[in-house]
N, C-alpha and C. Protein backbone atom coordinates (compact mmCIF):
# COMPACT_ATOMS: atom_id res chain seq x y z
N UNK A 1 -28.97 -159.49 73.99
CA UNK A 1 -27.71 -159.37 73.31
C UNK A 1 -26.86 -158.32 74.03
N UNK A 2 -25.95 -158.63 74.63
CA UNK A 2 -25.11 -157.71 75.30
C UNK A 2 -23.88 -156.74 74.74
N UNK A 3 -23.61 -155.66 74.60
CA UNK A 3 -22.85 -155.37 73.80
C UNK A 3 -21.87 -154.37 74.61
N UNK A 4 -21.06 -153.82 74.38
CA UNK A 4 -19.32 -153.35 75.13
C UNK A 4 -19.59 -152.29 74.80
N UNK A 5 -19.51 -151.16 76.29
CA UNK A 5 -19.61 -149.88 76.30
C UNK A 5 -18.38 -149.38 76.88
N UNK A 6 -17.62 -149.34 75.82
CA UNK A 6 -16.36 -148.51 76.21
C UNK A 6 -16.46 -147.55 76.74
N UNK A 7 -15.52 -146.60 77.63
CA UNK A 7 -15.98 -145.25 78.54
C UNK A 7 -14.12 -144.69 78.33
N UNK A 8 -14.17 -143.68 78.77
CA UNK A 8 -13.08 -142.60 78.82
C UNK A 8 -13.46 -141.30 79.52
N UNK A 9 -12.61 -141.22 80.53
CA UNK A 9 -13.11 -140.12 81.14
C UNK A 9 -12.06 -139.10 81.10
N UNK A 10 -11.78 -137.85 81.33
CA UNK A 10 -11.00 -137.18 81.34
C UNK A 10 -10.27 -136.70 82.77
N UNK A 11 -10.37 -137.94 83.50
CA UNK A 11 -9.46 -138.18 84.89
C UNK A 11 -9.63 -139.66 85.03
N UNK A 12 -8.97 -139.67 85.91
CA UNK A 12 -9.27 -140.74 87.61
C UNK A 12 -10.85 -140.84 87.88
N UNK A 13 -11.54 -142.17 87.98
CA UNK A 13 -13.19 -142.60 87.71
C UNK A 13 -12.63 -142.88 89.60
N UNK A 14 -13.85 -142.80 90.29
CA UNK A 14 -13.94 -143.06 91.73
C UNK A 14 -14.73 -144.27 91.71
N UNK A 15 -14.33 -145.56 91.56
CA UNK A 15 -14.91 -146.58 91.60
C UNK A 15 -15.54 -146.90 92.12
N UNK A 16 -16.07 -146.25 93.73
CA UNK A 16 -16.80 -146.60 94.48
C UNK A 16 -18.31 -145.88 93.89
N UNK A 17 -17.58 -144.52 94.00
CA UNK A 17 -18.45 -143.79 93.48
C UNK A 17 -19.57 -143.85 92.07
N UNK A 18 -18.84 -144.34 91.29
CA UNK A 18 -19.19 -145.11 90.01
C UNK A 18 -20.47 -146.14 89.88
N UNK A 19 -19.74 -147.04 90.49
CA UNK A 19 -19.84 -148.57 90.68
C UNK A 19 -21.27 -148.02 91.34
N UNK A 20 -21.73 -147.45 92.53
CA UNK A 20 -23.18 -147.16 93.26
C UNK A 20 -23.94 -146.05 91.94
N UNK A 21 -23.53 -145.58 90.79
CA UNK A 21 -24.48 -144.71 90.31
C UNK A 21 -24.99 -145.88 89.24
N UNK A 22 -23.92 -146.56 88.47
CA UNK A 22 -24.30 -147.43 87.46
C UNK A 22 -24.86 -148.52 88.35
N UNK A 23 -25.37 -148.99 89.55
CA UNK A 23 -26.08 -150.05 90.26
C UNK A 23 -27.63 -149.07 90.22
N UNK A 24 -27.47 -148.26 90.57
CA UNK A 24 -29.13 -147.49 90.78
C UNK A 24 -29.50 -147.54 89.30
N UNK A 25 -28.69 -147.69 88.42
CA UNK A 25 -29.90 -147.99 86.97
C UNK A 25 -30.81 -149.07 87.04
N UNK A 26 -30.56 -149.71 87.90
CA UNK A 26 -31.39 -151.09 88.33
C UNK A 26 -30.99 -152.28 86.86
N UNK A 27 -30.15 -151.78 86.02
CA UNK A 27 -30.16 -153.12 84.88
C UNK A 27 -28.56 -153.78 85.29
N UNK A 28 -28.59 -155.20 84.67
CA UNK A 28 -27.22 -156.32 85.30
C UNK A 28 -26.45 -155.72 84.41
N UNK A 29 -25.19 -155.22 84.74
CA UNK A 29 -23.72 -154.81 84.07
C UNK A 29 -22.16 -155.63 84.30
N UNK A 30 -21.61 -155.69 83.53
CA UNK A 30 -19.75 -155.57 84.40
C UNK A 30 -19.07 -155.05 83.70
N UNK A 31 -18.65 -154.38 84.92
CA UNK A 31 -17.35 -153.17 84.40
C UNK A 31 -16.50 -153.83 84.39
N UNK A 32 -14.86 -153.58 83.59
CA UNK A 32 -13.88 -153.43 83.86
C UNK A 32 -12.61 -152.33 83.25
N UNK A 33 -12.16 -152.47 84.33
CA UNK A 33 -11.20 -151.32 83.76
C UNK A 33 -9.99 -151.72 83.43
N UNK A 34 -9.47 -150.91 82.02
CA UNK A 34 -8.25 -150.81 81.84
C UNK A 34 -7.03 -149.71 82.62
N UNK A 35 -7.78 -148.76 83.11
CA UNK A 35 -6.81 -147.53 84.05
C UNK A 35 -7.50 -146.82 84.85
N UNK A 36 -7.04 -145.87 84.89
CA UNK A 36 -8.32 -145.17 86.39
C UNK A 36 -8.83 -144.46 85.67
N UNK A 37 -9.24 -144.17 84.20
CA UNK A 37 -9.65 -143.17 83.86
C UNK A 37 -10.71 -143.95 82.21
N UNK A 38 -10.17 -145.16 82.24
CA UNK A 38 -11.09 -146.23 81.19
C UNK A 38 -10.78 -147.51 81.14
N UNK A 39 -12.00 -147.63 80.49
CA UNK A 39 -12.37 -149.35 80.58
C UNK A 39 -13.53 -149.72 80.06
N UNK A 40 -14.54 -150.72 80.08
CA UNK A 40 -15.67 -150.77 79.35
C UNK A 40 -16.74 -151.48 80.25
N UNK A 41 -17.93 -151.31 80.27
CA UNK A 41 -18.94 -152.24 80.58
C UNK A 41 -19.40 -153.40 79.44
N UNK A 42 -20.04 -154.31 79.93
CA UNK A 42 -21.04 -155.55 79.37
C UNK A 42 -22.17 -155.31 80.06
N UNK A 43 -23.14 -154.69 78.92
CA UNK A 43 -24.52 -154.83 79.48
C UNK A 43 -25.48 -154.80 78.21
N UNK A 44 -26.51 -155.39 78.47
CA UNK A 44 -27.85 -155.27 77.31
C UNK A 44 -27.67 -154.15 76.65
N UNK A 45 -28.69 -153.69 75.49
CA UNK A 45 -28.73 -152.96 74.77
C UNK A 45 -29.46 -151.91 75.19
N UNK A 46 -30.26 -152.29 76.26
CA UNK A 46 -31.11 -150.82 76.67
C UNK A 46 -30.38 -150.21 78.10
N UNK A 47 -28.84 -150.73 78.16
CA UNK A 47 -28.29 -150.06 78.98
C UNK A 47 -27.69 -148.64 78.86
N UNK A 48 -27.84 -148.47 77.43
CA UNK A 48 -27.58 -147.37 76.49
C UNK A 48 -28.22 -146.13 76.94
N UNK A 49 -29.24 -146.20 76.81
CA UNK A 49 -30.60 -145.58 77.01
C UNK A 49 -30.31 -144.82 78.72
N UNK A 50 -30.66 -145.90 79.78
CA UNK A 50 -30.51 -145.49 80.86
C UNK A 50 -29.29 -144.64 81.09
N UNK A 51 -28.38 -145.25 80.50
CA UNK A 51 -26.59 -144.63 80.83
C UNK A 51 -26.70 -142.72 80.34
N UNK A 52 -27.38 -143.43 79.35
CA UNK A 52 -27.35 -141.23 78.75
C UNK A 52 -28.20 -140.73 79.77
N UNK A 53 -28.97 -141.32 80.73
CA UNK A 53 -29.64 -140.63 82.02
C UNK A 53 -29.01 -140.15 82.68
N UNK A 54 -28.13 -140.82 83.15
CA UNK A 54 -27.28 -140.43 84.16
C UNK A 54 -25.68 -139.96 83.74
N UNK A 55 -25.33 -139.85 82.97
CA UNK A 55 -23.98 -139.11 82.30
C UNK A 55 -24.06 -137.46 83.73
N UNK A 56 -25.13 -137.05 83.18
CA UNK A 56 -24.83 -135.40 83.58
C UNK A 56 -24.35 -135.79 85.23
N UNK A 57 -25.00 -136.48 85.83
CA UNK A 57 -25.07 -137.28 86.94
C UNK A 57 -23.43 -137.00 87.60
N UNK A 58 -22.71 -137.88 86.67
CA UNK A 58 -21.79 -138.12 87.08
C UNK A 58 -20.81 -137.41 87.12
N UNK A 59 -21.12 -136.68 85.86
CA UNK A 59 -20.16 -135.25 85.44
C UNK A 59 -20.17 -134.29 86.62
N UNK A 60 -21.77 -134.16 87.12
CA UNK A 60 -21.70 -133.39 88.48
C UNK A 60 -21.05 -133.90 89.50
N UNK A 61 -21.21 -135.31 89.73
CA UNK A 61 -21.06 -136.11 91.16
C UNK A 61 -19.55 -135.96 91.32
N UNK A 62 -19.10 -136.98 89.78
CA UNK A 62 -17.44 -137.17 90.21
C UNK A 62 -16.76 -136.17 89.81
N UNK A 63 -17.38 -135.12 88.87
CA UNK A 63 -16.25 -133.80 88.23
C UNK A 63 -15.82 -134.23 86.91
N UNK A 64 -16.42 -135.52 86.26
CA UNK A 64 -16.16 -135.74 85.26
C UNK A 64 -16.43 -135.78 84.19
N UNK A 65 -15.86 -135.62 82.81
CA UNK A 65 -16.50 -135.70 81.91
C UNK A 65 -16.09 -136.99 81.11
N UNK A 66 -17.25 -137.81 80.84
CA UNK A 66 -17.42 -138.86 80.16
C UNK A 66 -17.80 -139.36 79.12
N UNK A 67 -17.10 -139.68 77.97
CA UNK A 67 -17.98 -140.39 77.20
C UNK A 67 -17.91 -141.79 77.01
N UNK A 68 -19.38 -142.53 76.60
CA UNK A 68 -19.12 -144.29 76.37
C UNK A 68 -19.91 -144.41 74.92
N UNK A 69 -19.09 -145.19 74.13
CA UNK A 69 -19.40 -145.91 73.28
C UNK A 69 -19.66 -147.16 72.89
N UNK A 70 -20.86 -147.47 72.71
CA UNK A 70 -21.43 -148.45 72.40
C UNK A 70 -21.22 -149.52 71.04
N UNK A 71 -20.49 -150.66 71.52
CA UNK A 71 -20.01 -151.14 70.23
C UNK A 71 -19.97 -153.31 70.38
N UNK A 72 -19.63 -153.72 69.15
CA UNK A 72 -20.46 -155.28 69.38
C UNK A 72 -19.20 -155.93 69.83
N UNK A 73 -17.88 -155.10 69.87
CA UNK A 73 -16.47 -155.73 70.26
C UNK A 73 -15.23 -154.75 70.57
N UNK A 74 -14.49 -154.59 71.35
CA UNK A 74 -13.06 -154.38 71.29
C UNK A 74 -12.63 -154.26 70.76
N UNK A 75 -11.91 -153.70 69.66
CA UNK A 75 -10.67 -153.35 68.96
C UNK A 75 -10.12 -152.61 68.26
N UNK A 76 -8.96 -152.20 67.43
CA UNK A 76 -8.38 -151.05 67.14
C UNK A 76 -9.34 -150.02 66.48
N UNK A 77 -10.61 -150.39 65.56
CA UNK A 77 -11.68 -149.65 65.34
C UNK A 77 -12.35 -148.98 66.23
N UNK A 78 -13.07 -149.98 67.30
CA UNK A 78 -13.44 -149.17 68.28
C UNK A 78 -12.86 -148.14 69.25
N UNK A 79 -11.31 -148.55 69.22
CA UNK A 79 -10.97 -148.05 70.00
C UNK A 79 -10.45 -146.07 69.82
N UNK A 80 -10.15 -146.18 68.22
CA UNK A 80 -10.43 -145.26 67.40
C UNK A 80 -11.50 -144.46 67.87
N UNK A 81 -13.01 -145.07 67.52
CA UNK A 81 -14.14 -144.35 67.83
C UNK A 81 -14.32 -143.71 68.87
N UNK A 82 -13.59 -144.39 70.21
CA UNK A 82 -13.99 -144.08 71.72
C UNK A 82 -12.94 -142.20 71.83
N UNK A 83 -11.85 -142.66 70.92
CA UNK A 83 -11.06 -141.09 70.97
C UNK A 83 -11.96 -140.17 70.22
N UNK A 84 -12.46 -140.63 69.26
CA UNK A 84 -13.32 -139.47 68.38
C UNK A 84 -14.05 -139.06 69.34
N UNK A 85 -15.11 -139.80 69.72
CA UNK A 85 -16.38 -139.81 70.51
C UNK A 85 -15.94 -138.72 71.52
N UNK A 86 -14.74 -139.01 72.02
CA UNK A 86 -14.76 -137.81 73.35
C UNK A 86 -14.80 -136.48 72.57
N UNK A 87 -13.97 -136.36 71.30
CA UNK A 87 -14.07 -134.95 70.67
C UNK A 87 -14.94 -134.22 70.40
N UNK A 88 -15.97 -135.20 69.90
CA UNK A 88 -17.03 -134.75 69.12
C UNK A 88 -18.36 -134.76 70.59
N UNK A 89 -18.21 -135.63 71.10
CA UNK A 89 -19.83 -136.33 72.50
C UNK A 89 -18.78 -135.82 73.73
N UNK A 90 -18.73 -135.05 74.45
CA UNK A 90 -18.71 -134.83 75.86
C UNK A 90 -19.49 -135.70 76.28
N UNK A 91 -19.73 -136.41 77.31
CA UNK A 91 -20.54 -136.59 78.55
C UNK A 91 -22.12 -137.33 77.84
N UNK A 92 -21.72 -137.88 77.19
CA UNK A 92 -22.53 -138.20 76.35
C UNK A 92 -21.98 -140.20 75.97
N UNK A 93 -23.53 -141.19 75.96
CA UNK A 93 -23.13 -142.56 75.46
C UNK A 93 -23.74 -142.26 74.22
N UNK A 94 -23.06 -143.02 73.10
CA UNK A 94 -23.27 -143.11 72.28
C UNK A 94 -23.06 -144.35 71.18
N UNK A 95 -23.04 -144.52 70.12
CA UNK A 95 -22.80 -145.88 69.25
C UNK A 95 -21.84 -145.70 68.44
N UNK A 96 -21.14 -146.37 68.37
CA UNK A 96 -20.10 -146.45 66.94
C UNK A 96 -20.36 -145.70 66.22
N UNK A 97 -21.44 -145.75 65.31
CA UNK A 97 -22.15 -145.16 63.71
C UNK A 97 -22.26 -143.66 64.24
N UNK A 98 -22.88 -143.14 64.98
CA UNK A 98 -22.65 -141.68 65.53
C UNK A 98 -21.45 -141.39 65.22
N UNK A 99 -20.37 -141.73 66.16
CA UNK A 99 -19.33 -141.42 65.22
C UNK A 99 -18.68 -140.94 64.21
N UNK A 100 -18.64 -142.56 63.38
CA UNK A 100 -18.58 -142.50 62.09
C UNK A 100 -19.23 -141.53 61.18
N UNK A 101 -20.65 -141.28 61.49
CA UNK A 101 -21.69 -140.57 61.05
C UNK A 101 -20.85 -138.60 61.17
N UNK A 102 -20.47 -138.27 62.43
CA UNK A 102 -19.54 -137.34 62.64
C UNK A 102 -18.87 -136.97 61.89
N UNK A 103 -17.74 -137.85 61.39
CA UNK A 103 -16.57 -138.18 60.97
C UNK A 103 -16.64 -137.56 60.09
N UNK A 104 -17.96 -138.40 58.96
CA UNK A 104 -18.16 -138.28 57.51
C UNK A 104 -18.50 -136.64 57.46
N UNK A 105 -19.51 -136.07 58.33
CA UNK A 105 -19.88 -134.62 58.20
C UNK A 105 -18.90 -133.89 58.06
N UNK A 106 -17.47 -134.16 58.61
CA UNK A 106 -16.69 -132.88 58.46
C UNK A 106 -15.53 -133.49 57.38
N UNK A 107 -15.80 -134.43 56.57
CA UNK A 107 -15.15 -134.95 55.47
C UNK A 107 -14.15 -135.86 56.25
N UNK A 108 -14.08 -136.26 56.88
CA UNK A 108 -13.03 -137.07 57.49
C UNK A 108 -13.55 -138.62 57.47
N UNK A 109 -12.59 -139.02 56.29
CA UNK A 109 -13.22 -140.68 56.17
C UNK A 109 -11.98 -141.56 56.71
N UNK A 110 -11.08 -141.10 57.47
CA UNK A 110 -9.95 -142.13 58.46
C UNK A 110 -10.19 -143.42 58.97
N UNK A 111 -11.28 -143.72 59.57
CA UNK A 111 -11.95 -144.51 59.78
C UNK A 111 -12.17 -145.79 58.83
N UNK A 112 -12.30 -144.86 57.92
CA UNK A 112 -12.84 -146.40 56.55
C UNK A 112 -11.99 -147.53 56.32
N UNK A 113 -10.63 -147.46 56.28
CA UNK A 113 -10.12 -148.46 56.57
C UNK A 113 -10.26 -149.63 57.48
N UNK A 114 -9.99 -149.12 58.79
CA UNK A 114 -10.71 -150.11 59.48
C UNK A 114 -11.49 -150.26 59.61
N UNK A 115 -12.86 -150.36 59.19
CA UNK A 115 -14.05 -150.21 58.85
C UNK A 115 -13.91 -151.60 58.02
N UNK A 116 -12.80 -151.76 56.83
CA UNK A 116 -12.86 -152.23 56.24
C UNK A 116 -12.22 -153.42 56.48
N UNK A 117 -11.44 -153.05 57.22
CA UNK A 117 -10.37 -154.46 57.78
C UNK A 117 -11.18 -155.33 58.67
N UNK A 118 -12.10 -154.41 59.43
CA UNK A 118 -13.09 -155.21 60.13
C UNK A 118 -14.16 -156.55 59.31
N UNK A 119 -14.17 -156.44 58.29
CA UNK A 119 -15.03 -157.52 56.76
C UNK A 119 -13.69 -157.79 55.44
N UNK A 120 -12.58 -157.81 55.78
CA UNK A 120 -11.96 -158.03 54.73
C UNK A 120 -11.95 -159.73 54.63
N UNK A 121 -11.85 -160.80 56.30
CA UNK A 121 -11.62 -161.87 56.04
C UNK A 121 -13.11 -162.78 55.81
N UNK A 122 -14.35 -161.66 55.59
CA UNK A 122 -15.69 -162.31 55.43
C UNK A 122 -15.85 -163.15 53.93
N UNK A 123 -16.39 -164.33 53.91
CA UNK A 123 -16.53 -164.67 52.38
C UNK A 123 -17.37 -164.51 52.02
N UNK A 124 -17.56 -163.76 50.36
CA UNK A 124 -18.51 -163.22 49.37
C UNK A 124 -19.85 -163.83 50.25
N UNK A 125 -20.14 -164.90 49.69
CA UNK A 125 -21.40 -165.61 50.46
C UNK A 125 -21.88 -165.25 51.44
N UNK A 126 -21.40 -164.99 52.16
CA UNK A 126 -21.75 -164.30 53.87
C UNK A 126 -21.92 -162.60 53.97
N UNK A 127 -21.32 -161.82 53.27
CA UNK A 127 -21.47 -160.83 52.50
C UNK A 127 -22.93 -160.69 51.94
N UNK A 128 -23.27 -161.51 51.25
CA UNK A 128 -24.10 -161.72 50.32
C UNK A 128 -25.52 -162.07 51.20
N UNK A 129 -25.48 -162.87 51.90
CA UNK A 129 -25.97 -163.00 52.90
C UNK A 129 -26.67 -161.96 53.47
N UNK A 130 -26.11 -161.53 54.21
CA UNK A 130 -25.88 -160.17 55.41
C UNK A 130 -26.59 -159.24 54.54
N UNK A 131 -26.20 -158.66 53.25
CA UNK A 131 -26.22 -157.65 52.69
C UNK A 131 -27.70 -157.84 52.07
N UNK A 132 -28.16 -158.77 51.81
CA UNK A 132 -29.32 -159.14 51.69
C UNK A 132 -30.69 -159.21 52.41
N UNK A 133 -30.21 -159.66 53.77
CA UNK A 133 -31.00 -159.53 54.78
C UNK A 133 -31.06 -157.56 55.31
N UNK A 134 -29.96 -156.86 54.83
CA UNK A 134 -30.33 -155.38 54.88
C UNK A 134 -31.40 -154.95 54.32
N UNK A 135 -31.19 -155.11 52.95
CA UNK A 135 -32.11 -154.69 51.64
C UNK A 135 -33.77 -155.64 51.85
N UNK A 136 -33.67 -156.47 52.74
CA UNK A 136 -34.84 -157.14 52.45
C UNK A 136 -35.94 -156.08 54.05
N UNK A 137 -35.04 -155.34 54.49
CA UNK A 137 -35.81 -154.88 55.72
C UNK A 137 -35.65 -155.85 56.98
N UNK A 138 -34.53 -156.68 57.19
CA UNK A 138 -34.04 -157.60 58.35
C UNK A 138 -35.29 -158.17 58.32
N UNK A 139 -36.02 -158.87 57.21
CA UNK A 139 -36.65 -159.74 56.68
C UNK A 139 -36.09 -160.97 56.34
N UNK A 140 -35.65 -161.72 57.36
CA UNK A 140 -35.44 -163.50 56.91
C UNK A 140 -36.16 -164.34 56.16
N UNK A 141 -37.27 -164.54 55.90
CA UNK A 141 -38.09 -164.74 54.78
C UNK A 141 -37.92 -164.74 53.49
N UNK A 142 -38.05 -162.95 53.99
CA UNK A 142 -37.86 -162.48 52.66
C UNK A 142 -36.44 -162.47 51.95
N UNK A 143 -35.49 -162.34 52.73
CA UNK A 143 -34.07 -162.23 52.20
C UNK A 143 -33.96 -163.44 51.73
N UNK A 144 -34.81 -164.81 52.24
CA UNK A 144 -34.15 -166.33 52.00
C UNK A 144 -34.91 -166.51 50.61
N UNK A 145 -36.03 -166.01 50.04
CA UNK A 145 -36.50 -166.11 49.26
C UNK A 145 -35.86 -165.56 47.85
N UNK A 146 -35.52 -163.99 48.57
CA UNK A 146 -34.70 -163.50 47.08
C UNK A 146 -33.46 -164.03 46.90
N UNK A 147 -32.70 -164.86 47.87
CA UNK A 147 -31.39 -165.34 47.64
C UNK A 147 -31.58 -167.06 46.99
N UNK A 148 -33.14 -167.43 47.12
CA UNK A 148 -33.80 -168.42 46.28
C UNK A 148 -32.89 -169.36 47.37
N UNK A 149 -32.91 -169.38 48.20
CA UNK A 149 -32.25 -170.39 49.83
C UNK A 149 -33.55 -171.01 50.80
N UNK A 150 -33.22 -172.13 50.98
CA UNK A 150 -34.16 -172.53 51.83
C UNK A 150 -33.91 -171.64 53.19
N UNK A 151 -34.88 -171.43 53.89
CA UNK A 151 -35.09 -170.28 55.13
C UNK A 151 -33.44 -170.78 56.69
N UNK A 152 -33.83 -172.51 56.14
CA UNK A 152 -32.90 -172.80 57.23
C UNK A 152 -31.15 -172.78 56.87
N UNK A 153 -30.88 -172.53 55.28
CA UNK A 153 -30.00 -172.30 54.85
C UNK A 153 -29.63 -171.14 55.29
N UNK A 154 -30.49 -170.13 54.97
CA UNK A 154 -30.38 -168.71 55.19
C UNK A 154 -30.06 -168.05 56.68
N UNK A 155 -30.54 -169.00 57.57
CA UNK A 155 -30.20 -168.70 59.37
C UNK A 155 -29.13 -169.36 59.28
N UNK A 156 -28.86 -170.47 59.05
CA UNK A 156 -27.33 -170.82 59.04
C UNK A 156 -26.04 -169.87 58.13
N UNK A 157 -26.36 -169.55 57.24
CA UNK A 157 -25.30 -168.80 56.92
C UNK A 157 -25.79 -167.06 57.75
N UNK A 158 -26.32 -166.71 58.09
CA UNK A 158 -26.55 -165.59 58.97
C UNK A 158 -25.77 -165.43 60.24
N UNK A 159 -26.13 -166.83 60.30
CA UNK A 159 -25.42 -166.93 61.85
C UNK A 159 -24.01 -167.32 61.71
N UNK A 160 -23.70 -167.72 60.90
CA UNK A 160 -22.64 -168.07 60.22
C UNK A 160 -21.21 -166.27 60.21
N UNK A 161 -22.38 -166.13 59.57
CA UNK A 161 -21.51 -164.31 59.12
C UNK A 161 -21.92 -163.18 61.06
N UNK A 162 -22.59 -163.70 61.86
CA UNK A 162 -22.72 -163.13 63.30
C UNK A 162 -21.82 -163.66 63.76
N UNK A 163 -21.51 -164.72 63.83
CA UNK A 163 -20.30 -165.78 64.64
C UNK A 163 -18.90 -165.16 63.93
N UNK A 164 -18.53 -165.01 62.64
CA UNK A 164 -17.40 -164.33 62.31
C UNK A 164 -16.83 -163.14 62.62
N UNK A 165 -17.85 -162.36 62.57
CA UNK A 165 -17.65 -160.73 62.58
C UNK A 165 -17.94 -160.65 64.20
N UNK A 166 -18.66 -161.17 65.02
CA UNK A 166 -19.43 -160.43 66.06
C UNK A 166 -20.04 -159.89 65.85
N UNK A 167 -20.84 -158.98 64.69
CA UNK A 167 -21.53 -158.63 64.50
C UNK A 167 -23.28 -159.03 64.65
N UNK A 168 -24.05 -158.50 64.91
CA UNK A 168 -25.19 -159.31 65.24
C UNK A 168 -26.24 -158.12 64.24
N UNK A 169 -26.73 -158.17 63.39
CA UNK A 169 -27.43 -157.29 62.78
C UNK A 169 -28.51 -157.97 62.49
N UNK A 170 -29.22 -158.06 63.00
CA UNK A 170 -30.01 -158.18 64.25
C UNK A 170 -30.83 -156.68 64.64
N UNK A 171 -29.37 -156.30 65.39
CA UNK A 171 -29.89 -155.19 66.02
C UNK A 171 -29.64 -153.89 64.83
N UNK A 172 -30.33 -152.84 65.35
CA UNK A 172 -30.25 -151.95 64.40
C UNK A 172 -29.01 -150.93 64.03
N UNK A 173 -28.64 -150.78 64.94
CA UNK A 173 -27.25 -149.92 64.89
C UNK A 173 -25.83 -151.19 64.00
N UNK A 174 -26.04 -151.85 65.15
CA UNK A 174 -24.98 -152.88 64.57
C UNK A 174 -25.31 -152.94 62.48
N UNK A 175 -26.70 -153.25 62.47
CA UNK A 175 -27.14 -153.57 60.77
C UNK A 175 -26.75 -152.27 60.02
N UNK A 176 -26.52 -151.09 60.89
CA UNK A 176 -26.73 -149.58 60.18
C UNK A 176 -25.22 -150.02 59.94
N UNK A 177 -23.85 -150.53 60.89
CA UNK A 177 -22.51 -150.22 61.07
C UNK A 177 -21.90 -150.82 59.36
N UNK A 178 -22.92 -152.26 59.26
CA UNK A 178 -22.86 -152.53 57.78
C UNK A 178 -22.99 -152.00 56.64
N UNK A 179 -24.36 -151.63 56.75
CA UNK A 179 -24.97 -150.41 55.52
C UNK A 179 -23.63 -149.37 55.22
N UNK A 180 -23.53 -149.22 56.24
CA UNK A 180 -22.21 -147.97 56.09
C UNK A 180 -20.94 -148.80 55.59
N UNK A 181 -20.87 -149.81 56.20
CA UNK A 181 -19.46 -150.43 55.25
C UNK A 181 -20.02 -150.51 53.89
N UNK A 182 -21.00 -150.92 53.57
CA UNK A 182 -21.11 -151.64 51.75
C UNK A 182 -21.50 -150.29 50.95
N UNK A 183 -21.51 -148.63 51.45
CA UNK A 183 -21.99 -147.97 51.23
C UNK A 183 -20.69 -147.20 50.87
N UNK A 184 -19.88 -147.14 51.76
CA UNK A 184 -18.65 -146.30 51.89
C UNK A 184 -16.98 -147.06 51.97
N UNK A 185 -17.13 -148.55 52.87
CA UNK A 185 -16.09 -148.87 52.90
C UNK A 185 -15.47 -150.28 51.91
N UNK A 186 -16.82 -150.48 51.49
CA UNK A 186 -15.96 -151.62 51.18
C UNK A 186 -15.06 -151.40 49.38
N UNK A 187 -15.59 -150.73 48.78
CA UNK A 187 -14.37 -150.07 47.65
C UNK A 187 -12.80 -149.95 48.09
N UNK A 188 -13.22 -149.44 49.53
CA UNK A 188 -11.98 -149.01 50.03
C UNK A 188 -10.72 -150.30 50.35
């Protein structure tokens, strides 16, 4: 599952320079950039991992300081996060929910809105769904059972509510980005 690692640096990125440190991670990526100073990668989920290896790396190499955020899509939410992220994460990759998680510590719930706009056009059912498969422990089984759904009902509307949102919860961060909406945003 590949997911969009937004970046921001606090200059001009040396593309050459770049481009040869994120190849020695040895995992498949693509960059692109929006300016000389950000843009995002596409890479697996354990590109995460490696990338916080080499941050200091680069900070030494190119003079820069970087941060990337890890997120399941593009847009005015994320793009939100990627400004926080530099405030709060220097030189540091990180995930959306970090963030957010930030945010909330110093009382700052700005965010929640779009948070919320991000599931406003989801229907109850799919909601219901999703929110189910949380509580069941990302137990399909088990979630199809307490929603009294046949199992293949239950992957179809799953996939159903992944295909809408982009969301893939699934994975764990992405499933946490939910918890936190039905926890905090969706009143809102």
């Amino acid at each position: 599952m590949n997911k969009y690692y937004l970046f921001l640096a606090n200059g001009a990125v040396n593309r050459d320079l770049f481009k040869e440190t994120l190849d020695s991670l040895g995992s498949p990526y693509e960059i692109f950039y929006e300016r000389d100073d950000k843009g995002y990668f596409l890479a697996d989920e354990k590109f995460a991992v490696l990338l916080q290896g080499v941050l200091f790396n680069i900070h030494e190499d190119l003079g820069l300081t970087m941060t990337v955020v890890a997120v399941h899509k593009d847009g005015e939410f994320e793009e939100k996060a990627l400004k926080e992220g530099v405030a709060y994460f220097p030189n540091q990759c990180l995930f959306l929910t970090d963030v957010l998680m930030k945010e909330f510590s110093f009382g700052d719930y700005s965010s929640l809105p779009l948070l919320s706009s991000e599931f406003s056009g989801v229907p109850h059912e799919l909601l219901l769904t999703a929110g189910t498969f949380l509580r069941c422990g990302l137990n399909a089984s088990l979630a199809a059972q307490t929603l009294i759904i046949h199992r293949n009902t239950f992957n179809y509307r799953l996939n159903q509510f992944i295909d809408l949102t982009g969301l893939d919860i699934r994975d764990y961060h992405n499933a946490l980005l939910l918890e936190i909406y039905f926890q905090f945003g969706s009143s809102k």
